[in-house]
C-alpha atoms as a PDB file:
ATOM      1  CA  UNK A   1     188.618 -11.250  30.654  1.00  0.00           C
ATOM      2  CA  UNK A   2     190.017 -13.245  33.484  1.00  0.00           C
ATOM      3  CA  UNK A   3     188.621 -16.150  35.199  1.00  0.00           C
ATOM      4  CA  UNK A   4     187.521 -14.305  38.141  1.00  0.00           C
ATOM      5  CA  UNK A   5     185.831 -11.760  36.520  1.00  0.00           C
ATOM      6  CA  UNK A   6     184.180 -13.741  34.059  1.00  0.00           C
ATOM      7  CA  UNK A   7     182.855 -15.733  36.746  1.00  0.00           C
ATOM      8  CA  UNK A   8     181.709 -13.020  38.908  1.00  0.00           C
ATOM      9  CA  UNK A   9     180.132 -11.598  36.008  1.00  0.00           C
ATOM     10  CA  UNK A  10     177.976 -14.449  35.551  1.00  0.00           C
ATOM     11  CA  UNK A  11     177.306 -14.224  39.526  1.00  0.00           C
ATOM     12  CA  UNK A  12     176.108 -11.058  38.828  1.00  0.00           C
ATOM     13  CA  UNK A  13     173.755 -11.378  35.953  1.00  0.00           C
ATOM     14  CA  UNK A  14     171.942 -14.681  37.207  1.00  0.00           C
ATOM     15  CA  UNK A  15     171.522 -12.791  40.249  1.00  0.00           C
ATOM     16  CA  UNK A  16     169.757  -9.857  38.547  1.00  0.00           C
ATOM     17  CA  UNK A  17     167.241 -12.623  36.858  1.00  0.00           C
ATOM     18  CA  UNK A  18     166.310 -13.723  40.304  1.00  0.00           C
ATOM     19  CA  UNK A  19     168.236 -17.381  39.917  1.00  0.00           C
ATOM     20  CA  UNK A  20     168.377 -19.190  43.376  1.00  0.00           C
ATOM     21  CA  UNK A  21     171.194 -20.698  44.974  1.00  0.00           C
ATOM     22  CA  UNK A  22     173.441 -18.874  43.698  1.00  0.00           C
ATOM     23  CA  UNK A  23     177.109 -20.513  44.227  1.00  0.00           C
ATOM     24  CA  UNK A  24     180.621 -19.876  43.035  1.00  0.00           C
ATOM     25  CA  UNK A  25     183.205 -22.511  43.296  1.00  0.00           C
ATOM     26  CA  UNK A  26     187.011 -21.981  42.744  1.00  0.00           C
ATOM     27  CA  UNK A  27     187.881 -25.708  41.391  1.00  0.00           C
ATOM     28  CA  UNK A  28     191.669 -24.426  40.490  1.00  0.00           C
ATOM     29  CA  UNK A  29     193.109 -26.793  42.460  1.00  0.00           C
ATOM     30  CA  UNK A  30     190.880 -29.922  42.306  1.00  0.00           C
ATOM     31  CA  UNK A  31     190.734 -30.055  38.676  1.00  0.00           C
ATOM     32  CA  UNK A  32     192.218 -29.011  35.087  1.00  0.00           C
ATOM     33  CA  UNK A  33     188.357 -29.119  33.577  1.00  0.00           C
ATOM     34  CA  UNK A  34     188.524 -25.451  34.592  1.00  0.00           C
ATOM     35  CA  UNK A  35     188.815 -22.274  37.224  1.00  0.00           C
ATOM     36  CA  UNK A  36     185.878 -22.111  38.157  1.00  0.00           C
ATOM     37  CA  UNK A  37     182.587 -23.348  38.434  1.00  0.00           C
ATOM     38  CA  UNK A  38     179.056 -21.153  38.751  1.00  0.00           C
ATOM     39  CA  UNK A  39     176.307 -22.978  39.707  1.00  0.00           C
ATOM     40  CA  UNK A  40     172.585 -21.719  39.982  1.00  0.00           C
ATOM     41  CA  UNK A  41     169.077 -22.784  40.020  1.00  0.00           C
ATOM     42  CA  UNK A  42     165.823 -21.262  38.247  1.00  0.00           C
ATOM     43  CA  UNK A  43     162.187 -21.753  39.267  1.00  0.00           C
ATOM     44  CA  UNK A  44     161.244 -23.964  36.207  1.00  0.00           C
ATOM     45  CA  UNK A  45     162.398 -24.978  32.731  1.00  0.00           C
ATOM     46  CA  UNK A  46     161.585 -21.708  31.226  1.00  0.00           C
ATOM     47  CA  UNK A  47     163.589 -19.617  33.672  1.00  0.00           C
ATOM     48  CA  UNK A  48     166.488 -22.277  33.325  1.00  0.00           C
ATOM     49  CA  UNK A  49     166.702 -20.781  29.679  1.00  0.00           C
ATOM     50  CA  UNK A  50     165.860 -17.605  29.898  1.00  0.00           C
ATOM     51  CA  UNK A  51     169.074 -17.145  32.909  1.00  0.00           C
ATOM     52  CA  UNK A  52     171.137 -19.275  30.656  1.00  0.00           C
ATOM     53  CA  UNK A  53     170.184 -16.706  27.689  1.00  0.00           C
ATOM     54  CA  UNK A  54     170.743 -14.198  29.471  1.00  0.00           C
ATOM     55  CA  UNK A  55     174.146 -14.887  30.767  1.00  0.00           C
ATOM     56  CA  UNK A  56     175.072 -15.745  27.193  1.00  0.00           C
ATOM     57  CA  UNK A  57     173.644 -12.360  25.614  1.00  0.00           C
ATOM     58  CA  UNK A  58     175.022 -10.258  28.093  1.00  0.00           C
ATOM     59  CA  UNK A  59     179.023 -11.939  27.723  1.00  0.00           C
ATOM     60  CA  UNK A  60     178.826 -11.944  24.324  1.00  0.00           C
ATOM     61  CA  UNK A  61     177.973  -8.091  24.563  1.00  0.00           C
ATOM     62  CA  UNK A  62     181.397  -7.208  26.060  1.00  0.00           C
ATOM     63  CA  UNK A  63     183.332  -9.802  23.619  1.00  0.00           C
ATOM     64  CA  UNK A  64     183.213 -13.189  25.672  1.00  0.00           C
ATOM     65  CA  UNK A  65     181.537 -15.798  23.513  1.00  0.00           C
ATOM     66  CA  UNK A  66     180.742 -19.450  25.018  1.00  0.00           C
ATOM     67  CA  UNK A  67     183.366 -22.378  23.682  1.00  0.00           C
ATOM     68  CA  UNK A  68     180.365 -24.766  24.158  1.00  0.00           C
ATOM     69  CA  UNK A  69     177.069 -24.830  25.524  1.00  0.00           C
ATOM     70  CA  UNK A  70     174.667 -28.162  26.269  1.00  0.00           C
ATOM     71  CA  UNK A  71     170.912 -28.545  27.624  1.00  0.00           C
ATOM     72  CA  UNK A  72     169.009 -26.385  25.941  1.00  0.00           C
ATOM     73  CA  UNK A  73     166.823 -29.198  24.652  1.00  0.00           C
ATOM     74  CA  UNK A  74     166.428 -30.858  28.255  1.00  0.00           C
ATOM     75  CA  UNK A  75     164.736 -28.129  30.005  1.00  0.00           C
ATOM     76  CA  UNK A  76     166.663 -28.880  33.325  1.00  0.00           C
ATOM     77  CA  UNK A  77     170.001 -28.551  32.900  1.00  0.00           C
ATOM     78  CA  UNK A  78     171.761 -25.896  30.874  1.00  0.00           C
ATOM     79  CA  UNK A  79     175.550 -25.912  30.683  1.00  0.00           C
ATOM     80  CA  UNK A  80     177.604 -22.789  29.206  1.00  0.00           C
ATOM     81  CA  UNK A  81     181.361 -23.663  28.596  1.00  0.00           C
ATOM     82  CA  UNK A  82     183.684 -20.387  28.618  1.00  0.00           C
ATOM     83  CA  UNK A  83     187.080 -22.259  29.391  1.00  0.00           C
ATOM     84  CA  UNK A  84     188.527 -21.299  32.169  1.00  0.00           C
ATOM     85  CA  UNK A  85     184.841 -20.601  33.861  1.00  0.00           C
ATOM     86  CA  UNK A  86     181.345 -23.303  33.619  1.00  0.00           C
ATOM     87  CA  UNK A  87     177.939 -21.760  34.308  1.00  0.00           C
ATOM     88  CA  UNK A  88     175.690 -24.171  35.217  1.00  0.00           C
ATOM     89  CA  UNK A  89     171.891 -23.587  35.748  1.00  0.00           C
ATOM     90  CA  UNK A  90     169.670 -26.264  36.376  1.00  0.00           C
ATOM     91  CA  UNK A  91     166.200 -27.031  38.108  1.00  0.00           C
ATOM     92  CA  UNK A  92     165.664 -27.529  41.706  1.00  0.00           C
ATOM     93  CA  UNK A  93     165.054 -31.466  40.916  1.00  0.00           C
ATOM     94  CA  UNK A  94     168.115 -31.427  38.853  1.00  0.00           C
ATOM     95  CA  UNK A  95     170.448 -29.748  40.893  1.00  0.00           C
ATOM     96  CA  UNK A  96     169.241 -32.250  43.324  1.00  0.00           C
ATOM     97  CA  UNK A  97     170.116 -35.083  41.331  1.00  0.00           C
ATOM     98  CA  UNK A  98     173.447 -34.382  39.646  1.00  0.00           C
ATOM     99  CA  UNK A  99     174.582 -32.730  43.333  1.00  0.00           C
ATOM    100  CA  UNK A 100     177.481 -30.817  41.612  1.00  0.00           C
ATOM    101  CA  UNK A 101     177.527 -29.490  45.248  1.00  0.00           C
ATOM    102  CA  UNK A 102     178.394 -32.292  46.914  1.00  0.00           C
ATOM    103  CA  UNK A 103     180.366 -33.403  44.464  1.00  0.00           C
ATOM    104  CA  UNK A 104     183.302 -30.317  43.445  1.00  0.00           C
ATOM    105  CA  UNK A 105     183.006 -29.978  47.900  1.00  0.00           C
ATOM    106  CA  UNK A 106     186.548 -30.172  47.553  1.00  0.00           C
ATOM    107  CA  UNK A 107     187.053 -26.794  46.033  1.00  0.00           C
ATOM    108  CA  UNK A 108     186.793 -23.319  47.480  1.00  0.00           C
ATOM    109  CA  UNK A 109     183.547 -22.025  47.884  1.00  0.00           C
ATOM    110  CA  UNK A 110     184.087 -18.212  46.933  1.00  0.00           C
ATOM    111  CA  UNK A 111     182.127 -15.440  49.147  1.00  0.00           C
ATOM    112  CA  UNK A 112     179.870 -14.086  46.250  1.00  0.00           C
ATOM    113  CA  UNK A 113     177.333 -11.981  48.991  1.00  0.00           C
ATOM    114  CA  UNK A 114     178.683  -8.518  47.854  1.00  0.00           C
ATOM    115  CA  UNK A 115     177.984  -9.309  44.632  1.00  0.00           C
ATOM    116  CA  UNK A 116     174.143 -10.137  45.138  1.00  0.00           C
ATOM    117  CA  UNK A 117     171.447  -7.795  44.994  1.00  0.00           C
ATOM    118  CA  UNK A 118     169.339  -7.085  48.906  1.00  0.00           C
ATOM    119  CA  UNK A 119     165.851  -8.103  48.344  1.00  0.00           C
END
C-alpha cells in the first residue's frame, strides 16, 4: 500500500470511531523519520486505545501490519509505526503537551475534509 493511502486509510478509520482533531501531515520533505504523519485525539484513555486498536485491526485486515507500536501502557499517548506513515493518537492533555502540531508546522498539512464523515 502506498504512503498516501495508508495514511488516508487511517484518516478514515479514526474518523469512523469519532477521534477529534483529526490531522494529516505530509512530513516528506522535513524529515527522513517518515511520509507522513496522522495525528488524532480521543475523549479519554480508553478511547485512545480502542482508536489505536482499531486502526491496527482494521490494516492488518487488508495485509498492512505495524513495524512498531508504543503507549499502550500510558493511557495518553499511543504511537503505531507503519514506515513510511505514524499514527499518533493521544489525549487532549497530551496532545497539548507534546504539541506535535506546532512542532512538524513545517510540513504540509494535507486537506483530509472529503475523507471525514458529516455529522
Amino acid at each position: 500500500m502506498e504512503p498516501r493511502e495508508l495514511a488516508e486509510k487511517a484518516v478514515k478509520i479514526l474518523d469512523k470511531k469519532k477521534a477529534k482533531s483529526l490531522k494529516l501531515i505530509g512530513i516528506t520533505n522535513v524529515s527522513s523519520l517518515a511520509d507522513y504523519f496522522v495525528l488524532a485525539t480521543g475523549t479519554s484513555s480508553t478511547h485512545v486505545k480502542a482508536l489505536a486498536d482499531e486502526v491496527e485491526f482494521q490494516l492488518k485486515e487488508e495485509g498492512t501490519a505495524p513495524n512498531h507500536t508504543e503507549g499502550y501502557r500510558s493511557n495518553s499517548w499511543i504511537l503505531l509505526d507503519y514506515g513510511s506513515v505514524i499514527v499518533h493518537v493521544f489525549t487532549k492533555d497530551a496532545r497539548e503537551f507534546y504539541d506535535l502540531d506546532r512542532m512538524w508546522q513545517d510540513g504540509e498539512t494535507v486537506d483530509i475534509s472529503a475523507l471525514l464523515t458529516e455529522e
